[in-house]
Protein backbone atom coordinates (compact mmCIF):
# COMPACT_ATOMS: atom_id res chain seq x y z
CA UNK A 1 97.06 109.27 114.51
CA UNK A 2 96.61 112.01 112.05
CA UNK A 3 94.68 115.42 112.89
CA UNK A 4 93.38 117.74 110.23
CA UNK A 5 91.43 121.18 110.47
CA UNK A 6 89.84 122.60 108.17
CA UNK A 7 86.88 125.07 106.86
CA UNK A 8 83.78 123.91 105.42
CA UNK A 9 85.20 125.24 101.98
CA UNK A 10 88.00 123.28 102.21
CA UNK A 11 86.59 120.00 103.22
CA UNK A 12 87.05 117.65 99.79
CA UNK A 13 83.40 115.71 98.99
CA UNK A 14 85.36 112.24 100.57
CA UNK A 15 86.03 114.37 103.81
CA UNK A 16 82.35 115.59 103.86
CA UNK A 17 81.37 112.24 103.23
CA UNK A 18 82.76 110.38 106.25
CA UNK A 19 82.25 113.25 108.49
CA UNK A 20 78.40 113.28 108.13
CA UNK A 21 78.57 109.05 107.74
CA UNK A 22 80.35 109.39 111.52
CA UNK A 23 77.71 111.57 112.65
CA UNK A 24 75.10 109.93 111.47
CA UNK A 25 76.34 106.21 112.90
CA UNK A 26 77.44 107.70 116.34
CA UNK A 27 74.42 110.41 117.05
CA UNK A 28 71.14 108.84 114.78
CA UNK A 29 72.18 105.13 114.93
CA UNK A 30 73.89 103.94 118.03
CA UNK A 31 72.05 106.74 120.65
CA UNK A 32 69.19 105.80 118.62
CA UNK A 33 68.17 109.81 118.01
CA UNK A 34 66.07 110.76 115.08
CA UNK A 35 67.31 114.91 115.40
CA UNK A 36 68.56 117.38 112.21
CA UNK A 37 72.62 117.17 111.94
CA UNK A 38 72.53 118.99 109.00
CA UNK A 39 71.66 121.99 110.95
CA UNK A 40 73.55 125.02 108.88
CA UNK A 41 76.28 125.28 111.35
CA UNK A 42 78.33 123.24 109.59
CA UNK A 43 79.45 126.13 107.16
CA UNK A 44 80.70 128.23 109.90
CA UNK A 45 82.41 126.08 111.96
CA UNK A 46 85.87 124.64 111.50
CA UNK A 47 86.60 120.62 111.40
CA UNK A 48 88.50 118.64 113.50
CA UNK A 49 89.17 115.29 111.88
CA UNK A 50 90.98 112.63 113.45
CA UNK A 51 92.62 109.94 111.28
CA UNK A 52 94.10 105.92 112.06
CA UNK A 53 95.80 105.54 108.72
CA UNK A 54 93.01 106.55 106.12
CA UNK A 55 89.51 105.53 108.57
CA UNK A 56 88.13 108.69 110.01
CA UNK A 57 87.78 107.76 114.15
CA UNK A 58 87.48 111.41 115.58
CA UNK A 59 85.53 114.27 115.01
CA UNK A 60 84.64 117.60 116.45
CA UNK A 61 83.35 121.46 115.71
CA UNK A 62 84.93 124.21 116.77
CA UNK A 63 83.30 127.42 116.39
CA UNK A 64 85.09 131.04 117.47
CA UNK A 65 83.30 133.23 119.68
CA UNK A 66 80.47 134.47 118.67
CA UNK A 67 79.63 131.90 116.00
CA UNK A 68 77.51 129.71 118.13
CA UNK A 69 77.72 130.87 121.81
CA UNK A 70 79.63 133.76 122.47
CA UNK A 71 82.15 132.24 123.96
CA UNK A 72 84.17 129.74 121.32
CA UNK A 73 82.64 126.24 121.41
CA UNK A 74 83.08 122.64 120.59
CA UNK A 75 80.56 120.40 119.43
CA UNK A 76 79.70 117.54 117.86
CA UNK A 77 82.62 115.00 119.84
CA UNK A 78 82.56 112.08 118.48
CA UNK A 79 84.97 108.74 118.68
CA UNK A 80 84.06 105.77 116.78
CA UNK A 81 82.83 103.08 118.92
CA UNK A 82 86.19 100.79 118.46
CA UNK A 83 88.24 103.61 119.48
CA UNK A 84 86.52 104.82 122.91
CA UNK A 85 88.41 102.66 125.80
CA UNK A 86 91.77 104.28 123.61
CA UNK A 87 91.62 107.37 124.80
CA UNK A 88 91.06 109.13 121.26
CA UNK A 89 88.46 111.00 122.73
CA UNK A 90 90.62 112.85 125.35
CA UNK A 91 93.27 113.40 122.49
CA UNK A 92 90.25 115.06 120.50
CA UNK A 93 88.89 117.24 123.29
CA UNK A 94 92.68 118.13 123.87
CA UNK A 95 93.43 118.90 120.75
CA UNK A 96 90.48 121.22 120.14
CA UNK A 97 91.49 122.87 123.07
CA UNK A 98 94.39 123.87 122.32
CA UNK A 99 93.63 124.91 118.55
CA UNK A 100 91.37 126.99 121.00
CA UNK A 101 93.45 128.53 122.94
CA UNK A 102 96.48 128.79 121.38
CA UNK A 103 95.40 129.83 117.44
CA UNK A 104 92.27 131.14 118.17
CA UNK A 105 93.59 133.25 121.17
CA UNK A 106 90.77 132.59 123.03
CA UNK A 107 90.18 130.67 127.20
CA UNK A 108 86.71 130.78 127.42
CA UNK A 109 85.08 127.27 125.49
CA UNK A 110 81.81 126.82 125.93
CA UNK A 111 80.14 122.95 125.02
CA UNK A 112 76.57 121.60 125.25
CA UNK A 113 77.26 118.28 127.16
CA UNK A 114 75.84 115.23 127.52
CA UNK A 115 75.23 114.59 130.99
CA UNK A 116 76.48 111.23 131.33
CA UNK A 117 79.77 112.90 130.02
CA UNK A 118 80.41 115.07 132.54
CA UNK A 119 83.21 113.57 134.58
CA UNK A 120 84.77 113.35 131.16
CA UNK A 121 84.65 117.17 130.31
CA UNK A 122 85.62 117.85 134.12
CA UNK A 123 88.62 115.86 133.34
CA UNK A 124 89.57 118.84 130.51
CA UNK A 125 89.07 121.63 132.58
CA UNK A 126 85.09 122.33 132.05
CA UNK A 127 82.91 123.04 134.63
CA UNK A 128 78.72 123.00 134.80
CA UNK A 129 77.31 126.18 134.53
CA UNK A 130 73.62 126.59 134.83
CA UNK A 131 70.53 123.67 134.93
CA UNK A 132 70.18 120.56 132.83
CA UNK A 133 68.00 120.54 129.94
CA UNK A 134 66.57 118.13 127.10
CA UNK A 135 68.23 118.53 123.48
CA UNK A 136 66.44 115.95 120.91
CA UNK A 137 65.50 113.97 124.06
CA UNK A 138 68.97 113.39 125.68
CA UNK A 139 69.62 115.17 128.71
CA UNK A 140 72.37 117.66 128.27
CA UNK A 141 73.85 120.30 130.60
CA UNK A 142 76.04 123.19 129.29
CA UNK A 143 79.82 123.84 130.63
CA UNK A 144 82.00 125.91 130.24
CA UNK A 145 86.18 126.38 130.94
């Protein structure tokens, strides 16, 4: 598996492409969620792509502190369906971490969870921290490590 990060700016239009297509099949198809993903964040974020030979499986934001919460953040996890019982995801949420933490300088992540994930953040350190809430009709719960 092949990991890339980049900037929006430096995302080619192919890149871009299967990003959104991800998105869109993971968060508006399969959970069945009409919401906005193109939500302006996307230009201040940095991209975590994750790559089996040329198909795009993996997919995150990370945004430094103060960009979205001010703590740095990661949002937008997503693992195509074929690759979930692989562990892919874990690698992801790993490797964002330590992108995190080790070029970013920074311990404190913040994410917006979904709570049916939340054994699977505990797993990577993240703890609950406050009261659930509904985001585009999905229960969430924020965490942070």
């Amino acid at each position: 598996m092949e990991w890339k990060i980049k900037k929006y700016t430096e995302l080619n239009t192919d890149e871009l492409y299967e990003m959104l297509q991800l998105r869109s099949e993971v968060f508006v198809v399969e959970q069945d969620c009409v919401y906005q993903d193109i939500d302006g964040k996307d230009q201040v974020s940095l991209h975590v792509l994750g790559y089996q030979g040329k198909e795009l499986i993996a997919y995150a934001r990370i945004f430094k502190k103060g960009d979205y919460f001010k703590e740095a953040s990661i949002g937008r996890i997503i693992v195509k369906e074929t690759y979930r019982s692989k562990d892919v995801g874990h690698r992801l949420v790993d490797y964002a971490i330590n992108y995190i933490n080790f070029t970013l300088n920074e311990n404190d992540i913040r994410i917006s969870a979904q709570k049916y994930l939340i054994a699977f953040y505990q797993k990577h350190g993240f703890q609950i921290d406050g009261e659930g809430y509904l985001e585009d009709g999905i229960p969430h719960v924020n965490m942070l490590m």
